[in-house]
PDB file of N, CA and C in Angstrom:
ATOM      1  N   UNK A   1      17.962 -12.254  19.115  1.00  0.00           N
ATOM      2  CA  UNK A   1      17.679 -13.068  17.929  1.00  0.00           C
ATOM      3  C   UNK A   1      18.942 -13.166  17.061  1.00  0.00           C
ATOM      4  N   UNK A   2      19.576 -11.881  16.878  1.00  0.00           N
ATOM      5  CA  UNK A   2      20.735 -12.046  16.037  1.00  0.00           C
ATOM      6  C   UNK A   2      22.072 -13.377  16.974  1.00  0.00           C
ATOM      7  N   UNK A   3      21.881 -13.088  17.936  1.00  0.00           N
ATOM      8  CA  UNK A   3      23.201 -14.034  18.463  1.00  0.00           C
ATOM      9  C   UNK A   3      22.126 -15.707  18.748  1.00  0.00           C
ATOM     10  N   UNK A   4      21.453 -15.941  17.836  1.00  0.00           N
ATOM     11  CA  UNK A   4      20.525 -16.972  18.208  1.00  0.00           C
ATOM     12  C   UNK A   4      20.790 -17.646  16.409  1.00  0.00           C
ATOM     13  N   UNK A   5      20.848 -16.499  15.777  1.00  0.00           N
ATOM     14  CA  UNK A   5      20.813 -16.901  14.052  1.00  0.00           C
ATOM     15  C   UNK A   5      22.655 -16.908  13.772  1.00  0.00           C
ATOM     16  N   UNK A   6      23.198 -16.651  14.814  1.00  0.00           N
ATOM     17  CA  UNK A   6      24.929 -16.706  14.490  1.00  0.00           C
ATOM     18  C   UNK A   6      24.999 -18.298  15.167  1.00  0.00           C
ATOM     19  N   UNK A   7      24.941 -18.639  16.195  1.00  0.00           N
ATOM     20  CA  UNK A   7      25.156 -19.780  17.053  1.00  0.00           C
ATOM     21  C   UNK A   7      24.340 -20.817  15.913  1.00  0.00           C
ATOM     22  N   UNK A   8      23.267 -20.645  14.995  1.00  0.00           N
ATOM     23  CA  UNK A   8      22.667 -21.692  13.831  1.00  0.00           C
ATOM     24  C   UNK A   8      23.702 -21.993  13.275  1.00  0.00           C
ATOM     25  N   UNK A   9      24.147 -20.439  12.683  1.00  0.00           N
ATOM     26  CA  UNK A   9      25.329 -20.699  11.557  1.00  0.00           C
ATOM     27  C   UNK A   9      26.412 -21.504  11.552  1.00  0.00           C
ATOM     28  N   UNK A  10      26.698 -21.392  13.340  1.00  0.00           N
ATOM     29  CA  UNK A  10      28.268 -21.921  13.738  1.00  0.00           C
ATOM     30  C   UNK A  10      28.241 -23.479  13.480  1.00  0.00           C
ATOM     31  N   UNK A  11      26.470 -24.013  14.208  1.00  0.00           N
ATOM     32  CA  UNK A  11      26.340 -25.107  14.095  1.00  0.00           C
ATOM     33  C   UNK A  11      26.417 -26.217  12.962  1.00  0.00           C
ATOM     34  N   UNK A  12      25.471 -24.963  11.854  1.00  0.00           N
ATOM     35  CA  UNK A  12      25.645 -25.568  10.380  1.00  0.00           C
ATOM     36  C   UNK A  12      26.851 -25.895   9.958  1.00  0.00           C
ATOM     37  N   UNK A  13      27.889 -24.937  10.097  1.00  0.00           N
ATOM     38  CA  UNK A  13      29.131 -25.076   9.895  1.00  0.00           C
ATOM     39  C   UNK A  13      29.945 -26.318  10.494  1.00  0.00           C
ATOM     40  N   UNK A  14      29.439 -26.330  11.686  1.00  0.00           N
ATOM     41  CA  UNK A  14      29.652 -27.673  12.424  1.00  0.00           C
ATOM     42  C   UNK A  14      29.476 -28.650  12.051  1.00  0.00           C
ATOM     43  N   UNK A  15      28.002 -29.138  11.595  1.00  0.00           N
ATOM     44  CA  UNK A  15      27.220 -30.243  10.546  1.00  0.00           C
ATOM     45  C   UNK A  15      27.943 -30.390   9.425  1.00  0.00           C
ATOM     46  N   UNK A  16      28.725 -29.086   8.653  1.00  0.00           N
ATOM     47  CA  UNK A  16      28.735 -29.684   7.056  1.00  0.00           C
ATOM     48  C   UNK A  16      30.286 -30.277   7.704  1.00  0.00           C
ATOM     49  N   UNK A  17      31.383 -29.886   8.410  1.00  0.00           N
ATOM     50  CA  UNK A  17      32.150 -30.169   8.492  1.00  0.00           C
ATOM     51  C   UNK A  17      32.578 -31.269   9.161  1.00  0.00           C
ATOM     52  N   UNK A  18      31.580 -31.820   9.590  1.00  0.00           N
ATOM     53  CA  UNK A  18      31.279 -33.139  10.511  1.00  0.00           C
ATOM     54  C   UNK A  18      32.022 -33.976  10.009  1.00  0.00           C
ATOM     55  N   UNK A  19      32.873 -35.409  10.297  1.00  0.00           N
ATOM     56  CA  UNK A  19      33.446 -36.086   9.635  1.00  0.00           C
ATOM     57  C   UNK A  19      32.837 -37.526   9.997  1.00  0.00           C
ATOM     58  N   UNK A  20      32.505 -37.722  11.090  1.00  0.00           N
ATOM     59  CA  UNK A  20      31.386 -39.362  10.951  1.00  0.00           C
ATOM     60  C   UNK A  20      29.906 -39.014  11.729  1.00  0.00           C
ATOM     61  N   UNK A  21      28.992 -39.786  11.520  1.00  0.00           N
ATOM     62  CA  UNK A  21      28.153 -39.539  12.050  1.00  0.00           C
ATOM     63  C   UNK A  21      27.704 -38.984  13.695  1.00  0.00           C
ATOM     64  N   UNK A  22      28.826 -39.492  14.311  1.00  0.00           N
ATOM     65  CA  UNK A  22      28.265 -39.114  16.059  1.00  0.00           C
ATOM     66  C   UNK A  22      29.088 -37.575  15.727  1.00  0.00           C
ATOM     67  N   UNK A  23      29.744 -36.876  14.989  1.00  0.00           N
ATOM     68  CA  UNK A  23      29.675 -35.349  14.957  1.00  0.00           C
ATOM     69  C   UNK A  23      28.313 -34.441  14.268  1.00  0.00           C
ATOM     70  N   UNK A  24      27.591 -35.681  13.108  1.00  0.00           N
ATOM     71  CA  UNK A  24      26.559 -34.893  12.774  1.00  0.00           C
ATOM     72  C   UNK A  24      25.938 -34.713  13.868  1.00  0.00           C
ATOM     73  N   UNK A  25      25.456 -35.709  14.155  1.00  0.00           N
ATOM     74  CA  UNK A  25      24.428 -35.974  15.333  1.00  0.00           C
ATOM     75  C   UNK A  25      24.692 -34.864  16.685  1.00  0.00           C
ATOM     76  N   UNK A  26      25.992 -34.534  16.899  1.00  0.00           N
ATOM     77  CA  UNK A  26      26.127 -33.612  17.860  1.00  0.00           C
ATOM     78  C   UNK A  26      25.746 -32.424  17.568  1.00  0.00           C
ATOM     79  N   UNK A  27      25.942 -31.875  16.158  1.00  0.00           N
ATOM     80  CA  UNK A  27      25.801 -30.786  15.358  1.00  0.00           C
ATOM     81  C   UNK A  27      24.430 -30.667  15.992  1.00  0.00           C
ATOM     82  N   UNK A  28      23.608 -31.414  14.770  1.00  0.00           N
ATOM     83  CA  UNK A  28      22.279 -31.454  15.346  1.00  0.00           C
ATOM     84  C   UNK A  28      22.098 -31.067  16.636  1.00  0.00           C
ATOM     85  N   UNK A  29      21.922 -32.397  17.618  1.00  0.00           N
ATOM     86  CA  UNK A  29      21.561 -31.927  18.333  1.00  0.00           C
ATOM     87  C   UNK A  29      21.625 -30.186  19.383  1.00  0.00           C
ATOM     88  N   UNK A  30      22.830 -29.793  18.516  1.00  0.00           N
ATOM     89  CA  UNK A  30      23.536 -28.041  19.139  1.00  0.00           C
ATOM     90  C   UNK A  30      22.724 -27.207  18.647  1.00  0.00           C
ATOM     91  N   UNK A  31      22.284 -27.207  17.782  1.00  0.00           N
ATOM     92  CA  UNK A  31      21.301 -26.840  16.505  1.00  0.00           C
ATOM     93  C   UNK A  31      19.796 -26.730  17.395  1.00  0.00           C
ATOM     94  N   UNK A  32      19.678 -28.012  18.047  1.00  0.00           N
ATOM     95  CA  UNK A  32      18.034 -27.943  18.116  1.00  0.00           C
ATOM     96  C   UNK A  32      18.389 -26.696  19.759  1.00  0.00           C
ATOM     97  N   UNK A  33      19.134 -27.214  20.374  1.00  0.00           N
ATOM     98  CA  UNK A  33      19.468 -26.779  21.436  1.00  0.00           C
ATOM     99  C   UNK A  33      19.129 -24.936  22.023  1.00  0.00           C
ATOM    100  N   UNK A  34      20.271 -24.732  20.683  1.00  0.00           N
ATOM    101  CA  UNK A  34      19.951 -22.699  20.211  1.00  0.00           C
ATOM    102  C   UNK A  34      18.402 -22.751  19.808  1.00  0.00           C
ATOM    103  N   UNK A  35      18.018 -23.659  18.698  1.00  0.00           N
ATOM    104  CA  UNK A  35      16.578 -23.134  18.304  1.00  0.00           C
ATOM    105  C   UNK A  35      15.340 -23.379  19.416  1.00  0.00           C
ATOM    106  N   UNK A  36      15.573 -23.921  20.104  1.00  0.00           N
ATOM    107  CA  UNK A  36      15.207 -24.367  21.437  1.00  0.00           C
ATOM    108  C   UNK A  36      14.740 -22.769  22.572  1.00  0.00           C
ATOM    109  N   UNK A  37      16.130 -22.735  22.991  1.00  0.00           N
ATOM    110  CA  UNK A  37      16.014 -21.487  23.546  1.00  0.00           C
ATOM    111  C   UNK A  37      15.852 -20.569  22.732  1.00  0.00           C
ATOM    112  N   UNK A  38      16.141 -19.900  21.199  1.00  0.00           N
ATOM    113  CA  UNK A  38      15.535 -19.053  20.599  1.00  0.00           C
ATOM    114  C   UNK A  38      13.915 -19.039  20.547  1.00  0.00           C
ATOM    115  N   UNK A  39      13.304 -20.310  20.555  1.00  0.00           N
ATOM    116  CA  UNK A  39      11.853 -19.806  20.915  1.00  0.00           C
ATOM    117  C   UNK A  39      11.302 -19.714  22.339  1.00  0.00           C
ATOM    118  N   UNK A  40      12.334 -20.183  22.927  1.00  0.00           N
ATOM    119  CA  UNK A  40      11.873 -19.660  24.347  1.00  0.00           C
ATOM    120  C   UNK A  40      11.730 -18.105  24.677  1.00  0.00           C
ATOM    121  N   UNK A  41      13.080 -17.787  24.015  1.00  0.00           N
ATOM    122  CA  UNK A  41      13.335 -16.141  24.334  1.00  0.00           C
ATOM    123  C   UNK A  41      12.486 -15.558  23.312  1.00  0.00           C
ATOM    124  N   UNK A  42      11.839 -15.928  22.322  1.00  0.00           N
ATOM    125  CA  UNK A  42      10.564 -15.390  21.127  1.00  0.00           C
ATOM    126  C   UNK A  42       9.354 -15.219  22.423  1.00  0.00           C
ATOM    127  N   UNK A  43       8.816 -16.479  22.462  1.00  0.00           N
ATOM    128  CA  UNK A  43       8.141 -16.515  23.536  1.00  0.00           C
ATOM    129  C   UNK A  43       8.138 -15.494  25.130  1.00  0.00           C
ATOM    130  N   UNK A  44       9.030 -15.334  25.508  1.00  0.00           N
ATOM    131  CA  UNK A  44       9.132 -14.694  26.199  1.00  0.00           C
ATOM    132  C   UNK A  44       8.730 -12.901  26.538  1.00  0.00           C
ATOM    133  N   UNK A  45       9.320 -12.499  25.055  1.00  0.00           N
ATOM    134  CA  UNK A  45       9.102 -11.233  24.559  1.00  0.00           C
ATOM    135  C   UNK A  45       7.706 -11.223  24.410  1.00  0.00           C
ATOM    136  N   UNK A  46       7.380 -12.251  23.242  1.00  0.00           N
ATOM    137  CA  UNK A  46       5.755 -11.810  23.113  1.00  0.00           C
ATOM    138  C   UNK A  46       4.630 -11.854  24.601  1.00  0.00           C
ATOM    139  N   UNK A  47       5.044 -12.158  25.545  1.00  0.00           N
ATOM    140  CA  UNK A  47       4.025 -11.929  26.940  1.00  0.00           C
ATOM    141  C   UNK A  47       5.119 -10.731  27.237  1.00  0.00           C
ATOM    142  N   UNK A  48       5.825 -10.996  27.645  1.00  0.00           N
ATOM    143  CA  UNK A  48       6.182  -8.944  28.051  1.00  0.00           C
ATOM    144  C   UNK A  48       5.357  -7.925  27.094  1.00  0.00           C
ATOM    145  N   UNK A  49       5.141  -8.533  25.834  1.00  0.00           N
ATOM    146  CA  UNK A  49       4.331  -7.419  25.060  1.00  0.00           C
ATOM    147  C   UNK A  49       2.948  -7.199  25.289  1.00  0.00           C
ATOM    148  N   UNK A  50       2.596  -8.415  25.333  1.00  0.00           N
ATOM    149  CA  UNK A  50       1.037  -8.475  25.784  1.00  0.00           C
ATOM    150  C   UNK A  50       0.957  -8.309  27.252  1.00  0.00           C
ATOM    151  N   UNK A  51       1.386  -8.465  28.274  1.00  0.00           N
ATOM    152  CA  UNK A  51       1.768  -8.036  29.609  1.00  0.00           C
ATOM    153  C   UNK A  51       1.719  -6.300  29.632  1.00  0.00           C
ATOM    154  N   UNK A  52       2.035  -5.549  28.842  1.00  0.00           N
ATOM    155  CA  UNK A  52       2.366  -4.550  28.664  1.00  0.00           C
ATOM    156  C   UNK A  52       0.885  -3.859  28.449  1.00  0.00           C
ATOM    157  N   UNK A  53       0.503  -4.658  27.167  1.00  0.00           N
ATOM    158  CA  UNK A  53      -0.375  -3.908  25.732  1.00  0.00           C
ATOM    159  C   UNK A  53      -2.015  -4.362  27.068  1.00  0.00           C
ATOM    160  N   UNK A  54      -1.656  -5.016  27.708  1.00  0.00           N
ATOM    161  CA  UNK A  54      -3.099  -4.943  27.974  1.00  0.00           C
ATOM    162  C   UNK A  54      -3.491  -4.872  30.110  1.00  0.00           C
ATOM    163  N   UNK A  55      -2.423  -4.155  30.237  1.00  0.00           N
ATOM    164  CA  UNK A  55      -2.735  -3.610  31.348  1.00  0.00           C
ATOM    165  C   UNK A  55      -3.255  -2.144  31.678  1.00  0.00           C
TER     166      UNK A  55
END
């Protein structure tokens, strides 16, 4: 999670520093990309837990 909330940051950083629109837009889209797989890998954990908790 922590290297999921650094790769946001980089992106944000990316976004504010953007200089025409097809860099926002890339930003963005880098952005959805990490938050993307960050809920995959959320997801993931929570069935290993319940995988676990109820065998």
């Amino acid at each position: 999670i922590e290297i999921i909330v650094k790769e946001i940051t980089e992106e944000a950083v990316n976004f504010k520093n953007a200089e025409n629109p097809s860099e926002e837009l890339e930003a963005l889209k880098d952005m959805l990309d990490v938050l993307m797989r960050g809920t995959t890998q959320v997801v993931e954990k929570i069935d290993q837990y319940n995988d676990r908790r109820y065998r």
